[in-house]
N, C-alpha and C. Protein backbone atom coordinates (compact mmCIF):
# COMPACT_ATOMS: atom_id res chain seq x y z
N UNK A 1 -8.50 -14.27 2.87
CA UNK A 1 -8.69 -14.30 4.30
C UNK A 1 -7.76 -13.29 4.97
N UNK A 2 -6.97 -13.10 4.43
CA UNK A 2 -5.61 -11.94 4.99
C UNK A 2 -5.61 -10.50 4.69
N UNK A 3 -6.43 -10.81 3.69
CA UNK A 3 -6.93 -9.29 3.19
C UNK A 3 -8.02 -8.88 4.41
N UNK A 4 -8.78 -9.64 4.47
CA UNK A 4 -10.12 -9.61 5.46
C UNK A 4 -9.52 -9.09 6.96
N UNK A 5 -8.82 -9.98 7.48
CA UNK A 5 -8.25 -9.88 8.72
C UNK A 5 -7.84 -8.23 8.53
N UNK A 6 -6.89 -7.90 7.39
CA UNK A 6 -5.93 -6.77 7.55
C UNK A 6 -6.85 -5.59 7.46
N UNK A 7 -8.09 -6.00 6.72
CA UNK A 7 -9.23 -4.48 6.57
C UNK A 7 -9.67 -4.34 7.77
N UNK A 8 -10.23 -5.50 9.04
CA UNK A 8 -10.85 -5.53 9.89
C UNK A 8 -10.17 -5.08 10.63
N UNK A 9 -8.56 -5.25 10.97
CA UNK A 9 -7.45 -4.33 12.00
C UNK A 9 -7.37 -2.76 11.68
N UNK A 10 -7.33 -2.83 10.40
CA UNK A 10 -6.91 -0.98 9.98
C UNK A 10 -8.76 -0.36 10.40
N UNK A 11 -9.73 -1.18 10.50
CA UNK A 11 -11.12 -0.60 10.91
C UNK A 11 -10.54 -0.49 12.05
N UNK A 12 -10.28 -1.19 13.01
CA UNK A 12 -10.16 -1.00 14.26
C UNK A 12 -9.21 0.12 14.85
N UNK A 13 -8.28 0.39 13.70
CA UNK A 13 -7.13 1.36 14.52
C UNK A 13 -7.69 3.00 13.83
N UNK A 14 -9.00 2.76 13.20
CA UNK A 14 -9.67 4.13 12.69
C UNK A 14 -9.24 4.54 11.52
N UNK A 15 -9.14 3.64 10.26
CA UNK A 15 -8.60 4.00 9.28
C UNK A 15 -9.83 3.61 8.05
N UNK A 16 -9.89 4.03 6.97
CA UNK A 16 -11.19 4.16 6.06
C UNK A 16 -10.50 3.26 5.36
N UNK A 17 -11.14 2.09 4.88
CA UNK A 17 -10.43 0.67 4.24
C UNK A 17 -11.25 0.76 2.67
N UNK A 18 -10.22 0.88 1.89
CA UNK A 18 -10.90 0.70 0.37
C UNK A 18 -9.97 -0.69 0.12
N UNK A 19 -10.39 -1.70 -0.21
CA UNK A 19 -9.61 -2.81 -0.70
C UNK A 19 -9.52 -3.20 -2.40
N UNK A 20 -8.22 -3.52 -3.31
CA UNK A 20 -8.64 -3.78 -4.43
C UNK A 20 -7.76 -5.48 -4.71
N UNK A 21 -8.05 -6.06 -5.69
CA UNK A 21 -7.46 -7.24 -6.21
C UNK A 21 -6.39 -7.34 -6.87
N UNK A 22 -6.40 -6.13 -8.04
CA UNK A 22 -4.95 -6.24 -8.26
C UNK A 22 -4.64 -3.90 -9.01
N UNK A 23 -3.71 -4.08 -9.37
CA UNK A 23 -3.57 -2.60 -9.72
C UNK A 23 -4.16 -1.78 -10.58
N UNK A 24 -4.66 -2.93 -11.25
CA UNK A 24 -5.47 -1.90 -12.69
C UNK A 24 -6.37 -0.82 -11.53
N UNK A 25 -7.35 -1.93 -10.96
CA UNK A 25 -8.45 -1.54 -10.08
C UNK A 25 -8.19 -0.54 -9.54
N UNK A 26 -6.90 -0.05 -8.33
CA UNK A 26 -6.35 0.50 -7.52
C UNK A 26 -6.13 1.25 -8.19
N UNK A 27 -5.08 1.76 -9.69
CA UNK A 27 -5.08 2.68 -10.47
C UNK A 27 -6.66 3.59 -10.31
N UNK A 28 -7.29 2.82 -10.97
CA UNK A 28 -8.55 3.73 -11.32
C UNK A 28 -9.05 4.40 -10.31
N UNK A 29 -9.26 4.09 -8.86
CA UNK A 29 -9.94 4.40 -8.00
C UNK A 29 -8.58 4.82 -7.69
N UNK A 30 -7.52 5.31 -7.41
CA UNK A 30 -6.76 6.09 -7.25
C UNK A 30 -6.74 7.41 -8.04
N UNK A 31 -7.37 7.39 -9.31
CA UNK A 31 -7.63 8.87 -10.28
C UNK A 31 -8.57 9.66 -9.50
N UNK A 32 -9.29 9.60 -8.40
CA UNK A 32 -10.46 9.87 -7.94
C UNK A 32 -9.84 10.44 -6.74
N UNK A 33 -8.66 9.69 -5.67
CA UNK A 33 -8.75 9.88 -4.37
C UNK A 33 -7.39 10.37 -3.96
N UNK A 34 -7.07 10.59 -3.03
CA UNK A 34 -5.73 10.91 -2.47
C UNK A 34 -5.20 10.22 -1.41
N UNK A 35 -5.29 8.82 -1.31
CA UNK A 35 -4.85 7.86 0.04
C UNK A 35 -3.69 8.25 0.34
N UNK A 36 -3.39 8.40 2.20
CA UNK A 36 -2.06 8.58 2.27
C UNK A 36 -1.43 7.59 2.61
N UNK A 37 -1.95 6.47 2.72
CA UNK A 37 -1.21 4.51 2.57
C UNK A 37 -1.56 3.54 1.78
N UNK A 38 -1.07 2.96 0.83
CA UNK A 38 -1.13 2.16 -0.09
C UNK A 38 -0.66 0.73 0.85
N UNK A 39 -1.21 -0.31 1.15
CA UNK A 39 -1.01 -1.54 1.40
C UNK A 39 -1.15 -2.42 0.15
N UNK A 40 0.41 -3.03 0.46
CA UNK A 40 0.25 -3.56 -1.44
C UNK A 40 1.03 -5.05 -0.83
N UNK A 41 0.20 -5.73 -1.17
CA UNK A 41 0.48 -7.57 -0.57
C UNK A 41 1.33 -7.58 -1.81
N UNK A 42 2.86 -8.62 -1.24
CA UNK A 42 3.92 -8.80 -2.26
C UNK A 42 3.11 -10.17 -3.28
N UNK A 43 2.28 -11.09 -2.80
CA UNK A 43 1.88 -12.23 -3.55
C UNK A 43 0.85 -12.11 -4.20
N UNK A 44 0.41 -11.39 -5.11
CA UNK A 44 -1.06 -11.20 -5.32
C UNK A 44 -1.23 -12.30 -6.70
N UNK A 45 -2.65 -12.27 -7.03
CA UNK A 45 -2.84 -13.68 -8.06
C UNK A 45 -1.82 -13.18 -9.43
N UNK A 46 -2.58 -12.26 -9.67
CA UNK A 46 -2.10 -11.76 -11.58
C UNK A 46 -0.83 -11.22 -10.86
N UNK A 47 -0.30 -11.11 -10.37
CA UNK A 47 0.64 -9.90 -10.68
C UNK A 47 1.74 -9.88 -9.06
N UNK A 48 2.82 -9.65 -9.25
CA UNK A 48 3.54 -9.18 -7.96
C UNK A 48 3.39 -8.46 -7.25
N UNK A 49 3.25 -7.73 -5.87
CA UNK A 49 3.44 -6.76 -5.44
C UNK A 49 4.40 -5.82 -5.54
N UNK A 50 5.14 -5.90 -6.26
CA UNK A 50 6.57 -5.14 -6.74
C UNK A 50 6.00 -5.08 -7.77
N UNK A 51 5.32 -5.32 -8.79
CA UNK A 51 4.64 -4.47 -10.00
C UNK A 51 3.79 -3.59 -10.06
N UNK A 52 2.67 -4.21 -9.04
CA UNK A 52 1.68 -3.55 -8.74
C UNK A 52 2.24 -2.01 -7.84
N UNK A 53 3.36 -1.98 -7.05
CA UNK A 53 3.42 -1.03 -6.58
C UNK A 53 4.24 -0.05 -7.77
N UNK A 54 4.88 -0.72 -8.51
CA UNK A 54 5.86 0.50 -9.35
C UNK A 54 4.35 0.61 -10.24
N UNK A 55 3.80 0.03 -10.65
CA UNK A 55 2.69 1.07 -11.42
C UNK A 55 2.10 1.71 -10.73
N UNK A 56 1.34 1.44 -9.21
CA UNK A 56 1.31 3.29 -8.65
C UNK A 56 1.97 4.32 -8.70
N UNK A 57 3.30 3.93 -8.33
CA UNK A 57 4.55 4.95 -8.21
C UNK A 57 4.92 5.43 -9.99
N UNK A 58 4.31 4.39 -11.05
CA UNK A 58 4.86 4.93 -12.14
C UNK A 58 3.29 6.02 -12.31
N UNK A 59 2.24 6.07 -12.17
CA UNK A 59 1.01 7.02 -12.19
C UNK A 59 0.65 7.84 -11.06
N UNK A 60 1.96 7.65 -10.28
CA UNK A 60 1.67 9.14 -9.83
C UNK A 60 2.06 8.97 -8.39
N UNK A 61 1.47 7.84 -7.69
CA UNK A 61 1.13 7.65 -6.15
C UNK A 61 2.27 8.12 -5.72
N UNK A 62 2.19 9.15 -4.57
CA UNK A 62 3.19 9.56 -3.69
C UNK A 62 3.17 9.25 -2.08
N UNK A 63 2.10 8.48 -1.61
CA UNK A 63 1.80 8.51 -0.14
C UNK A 63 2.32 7.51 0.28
N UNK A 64 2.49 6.59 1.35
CA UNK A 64 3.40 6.17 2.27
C UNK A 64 2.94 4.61 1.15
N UNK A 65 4.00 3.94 1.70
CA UNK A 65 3.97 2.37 0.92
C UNK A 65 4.62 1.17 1.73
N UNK A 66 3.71 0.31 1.96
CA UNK A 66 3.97 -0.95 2.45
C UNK A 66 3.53 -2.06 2.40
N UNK A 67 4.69 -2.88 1.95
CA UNK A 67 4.02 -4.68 1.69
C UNK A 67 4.27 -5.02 2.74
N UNK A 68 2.95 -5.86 2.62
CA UNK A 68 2.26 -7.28 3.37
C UNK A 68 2.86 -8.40 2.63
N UNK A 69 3.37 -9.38 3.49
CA UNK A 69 4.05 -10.63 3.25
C UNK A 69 4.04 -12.06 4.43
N UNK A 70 4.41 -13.24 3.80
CA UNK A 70 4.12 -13.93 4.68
C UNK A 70 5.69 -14.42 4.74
N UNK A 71 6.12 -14.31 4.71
CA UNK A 71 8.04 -14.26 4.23
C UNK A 71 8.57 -12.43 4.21
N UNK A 72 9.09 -11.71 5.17
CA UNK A 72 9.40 -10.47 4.63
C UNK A 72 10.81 -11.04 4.32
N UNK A 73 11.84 -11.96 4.73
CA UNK A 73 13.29 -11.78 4.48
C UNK A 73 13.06 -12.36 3.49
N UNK A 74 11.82 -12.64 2.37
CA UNK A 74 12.20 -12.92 0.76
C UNK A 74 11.91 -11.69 0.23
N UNK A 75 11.68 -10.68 0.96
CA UNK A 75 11.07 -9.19 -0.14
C UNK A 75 12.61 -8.78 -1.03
N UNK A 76 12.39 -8.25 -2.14
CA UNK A 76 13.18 -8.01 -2.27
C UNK A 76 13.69 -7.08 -2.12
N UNK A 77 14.40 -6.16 -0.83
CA UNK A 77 14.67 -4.45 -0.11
C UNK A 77 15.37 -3.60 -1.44
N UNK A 78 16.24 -4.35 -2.56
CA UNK A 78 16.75 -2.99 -3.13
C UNK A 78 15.49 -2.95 -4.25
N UNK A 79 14.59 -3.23 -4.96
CA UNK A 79 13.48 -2.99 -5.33
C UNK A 79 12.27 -2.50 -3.91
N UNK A 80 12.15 -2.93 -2.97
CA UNK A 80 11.35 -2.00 -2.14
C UNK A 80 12.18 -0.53 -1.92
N UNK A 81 13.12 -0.73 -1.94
CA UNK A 81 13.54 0.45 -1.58
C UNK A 81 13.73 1.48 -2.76
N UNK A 82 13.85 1.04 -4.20
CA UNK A 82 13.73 1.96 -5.10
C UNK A 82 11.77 2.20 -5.58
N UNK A 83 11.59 1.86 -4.71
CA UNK A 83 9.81 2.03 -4.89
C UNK A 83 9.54 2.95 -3.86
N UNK A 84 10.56 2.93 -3.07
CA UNK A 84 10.25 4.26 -1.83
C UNK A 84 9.18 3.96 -0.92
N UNK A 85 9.63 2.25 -0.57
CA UNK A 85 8.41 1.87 0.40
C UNK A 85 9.25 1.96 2.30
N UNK A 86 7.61 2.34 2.89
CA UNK A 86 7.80 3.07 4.12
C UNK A 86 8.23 1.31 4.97
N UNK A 87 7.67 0.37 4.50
CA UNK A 87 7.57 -0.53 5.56
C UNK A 87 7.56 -1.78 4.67
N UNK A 88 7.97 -2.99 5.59
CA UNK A 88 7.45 -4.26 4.91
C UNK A 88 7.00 -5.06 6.12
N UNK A 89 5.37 -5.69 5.81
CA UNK A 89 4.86 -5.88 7.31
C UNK A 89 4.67 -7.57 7.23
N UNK A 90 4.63 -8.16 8.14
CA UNK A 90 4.25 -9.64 8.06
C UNK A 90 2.93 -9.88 7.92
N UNK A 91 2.32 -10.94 7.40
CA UNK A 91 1.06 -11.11 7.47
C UNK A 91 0.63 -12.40 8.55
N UNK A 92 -0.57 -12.07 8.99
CA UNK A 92 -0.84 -11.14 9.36
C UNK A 92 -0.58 -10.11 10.17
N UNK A 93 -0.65 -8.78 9.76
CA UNK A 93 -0.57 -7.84 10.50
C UNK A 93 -0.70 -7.62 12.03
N UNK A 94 0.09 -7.01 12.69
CA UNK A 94 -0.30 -7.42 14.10
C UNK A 94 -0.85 -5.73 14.39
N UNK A 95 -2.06 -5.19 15.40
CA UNK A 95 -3.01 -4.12 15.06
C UNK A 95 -1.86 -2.90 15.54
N UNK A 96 -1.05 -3.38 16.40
CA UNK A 96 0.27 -2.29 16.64
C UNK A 96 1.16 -1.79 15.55
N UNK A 97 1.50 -2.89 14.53
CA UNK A 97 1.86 -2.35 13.71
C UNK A 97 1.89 -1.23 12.42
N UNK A 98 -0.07 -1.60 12.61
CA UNK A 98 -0.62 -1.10 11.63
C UNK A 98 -1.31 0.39 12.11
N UNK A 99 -1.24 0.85 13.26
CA UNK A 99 -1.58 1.80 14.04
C UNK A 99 -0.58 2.62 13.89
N UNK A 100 0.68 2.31 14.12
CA UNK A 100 2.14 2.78 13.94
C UNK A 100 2.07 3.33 12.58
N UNK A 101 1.56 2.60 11.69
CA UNK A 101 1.83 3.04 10.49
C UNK A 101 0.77 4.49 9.97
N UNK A 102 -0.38 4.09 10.87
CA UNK A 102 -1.67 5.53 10.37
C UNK A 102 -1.06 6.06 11.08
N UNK A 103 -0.43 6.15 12.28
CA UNK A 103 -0.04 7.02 13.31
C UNK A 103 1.04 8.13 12.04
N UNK A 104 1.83 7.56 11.63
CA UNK A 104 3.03 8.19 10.96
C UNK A 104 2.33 8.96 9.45
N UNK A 105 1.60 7.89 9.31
CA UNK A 105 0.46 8.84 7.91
C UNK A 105 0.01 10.35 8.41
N UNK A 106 -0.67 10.07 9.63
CA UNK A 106 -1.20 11.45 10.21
C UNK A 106 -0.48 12.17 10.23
N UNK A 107 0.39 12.19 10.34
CA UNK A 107 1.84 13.11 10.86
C UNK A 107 2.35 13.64 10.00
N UNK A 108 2.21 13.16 8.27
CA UNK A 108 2.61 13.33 7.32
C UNK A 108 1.68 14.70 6.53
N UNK A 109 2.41 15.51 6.00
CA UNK A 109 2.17 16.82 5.25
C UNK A 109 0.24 16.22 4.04
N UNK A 110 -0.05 17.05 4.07
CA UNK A 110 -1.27 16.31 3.00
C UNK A 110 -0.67 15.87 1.64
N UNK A 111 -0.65 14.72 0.99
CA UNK A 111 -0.09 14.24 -0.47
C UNK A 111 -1.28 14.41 -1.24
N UNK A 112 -0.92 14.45 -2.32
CA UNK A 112 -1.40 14.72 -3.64
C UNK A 112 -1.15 13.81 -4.37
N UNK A 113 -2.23 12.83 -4.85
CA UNK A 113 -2.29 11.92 -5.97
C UNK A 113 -2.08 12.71 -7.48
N UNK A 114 -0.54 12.88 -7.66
CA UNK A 114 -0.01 13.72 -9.33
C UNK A 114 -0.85 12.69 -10.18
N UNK A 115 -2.14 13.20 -10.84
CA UNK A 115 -2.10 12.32 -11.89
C UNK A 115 -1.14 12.74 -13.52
N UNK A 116 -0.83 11.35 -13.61
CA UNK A 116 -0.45 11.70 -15.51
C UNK A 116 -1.03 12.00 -16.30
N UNK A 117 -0.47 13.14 -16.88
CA UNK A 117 -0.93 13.48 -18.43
C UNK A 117 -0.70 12.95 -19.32
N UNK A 118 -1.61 12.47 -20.09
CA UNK A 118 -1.15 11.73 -21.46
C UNK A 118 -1.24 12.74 -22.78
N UNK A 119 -0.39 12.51 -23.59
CA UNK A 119 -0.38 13.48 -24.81
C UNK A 119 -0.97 13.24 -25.58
């Protein structure tokens, strides 16, 4: 339901919403695209949001990064912060916040999804 809400706000503030379940997914359809915001919910079923984001960041992802939470003073900041995340947002999102955040994407140089080479 929070996912829903948060695709239906980033529609509204003019942003192209690809949603995934957990990282494998997001990996793959990340080999393809160049997003310049990764929204990565800290509670997800399989997996943490602090995993799920260091395996973007470990395959490559360089564009802006921010968890969704329903608790941010449980995130944990010195792991967000060695993940090189831009934000940590409450859930739900409020549409200012999330405007703020494409606002600052736009603004940002074009990124490049580095993919890995495997040997």
């Amino acid at each position: 339901m929070a996912r829903r809400l948060c695709e239906r706000r980033l529609l509204q503030a003019g942003a192209v919403v690809t949603s995934f379940v957990d990282s494998a997914a997001a990996l793959h359809a990340l080999a393809a695209a160049s997003p310049h915001i990764c929204l990565v919910d800290v509670h997800l079923e399989h997996e943490t949001g602090l995993r799920a984001a260091a395996n973007l960041r470990t395959a490559g992802f360089r564009g802006m990064l921010a968890f969704l939470t329903a608790t941010p003073e449980l995130v944990d900041g010195k792991a967000a912060a060695l993940l090189r995340a831009d934000s940590i947002l409450s859930k739900p999102p409020e549409l200012s916040a999330l405007v703020r955040l494409l606002e600052t994407a736009r603004n940002q140089p074009t990124l490049e999804f580095a993919r890995t080479r495997r040997a």
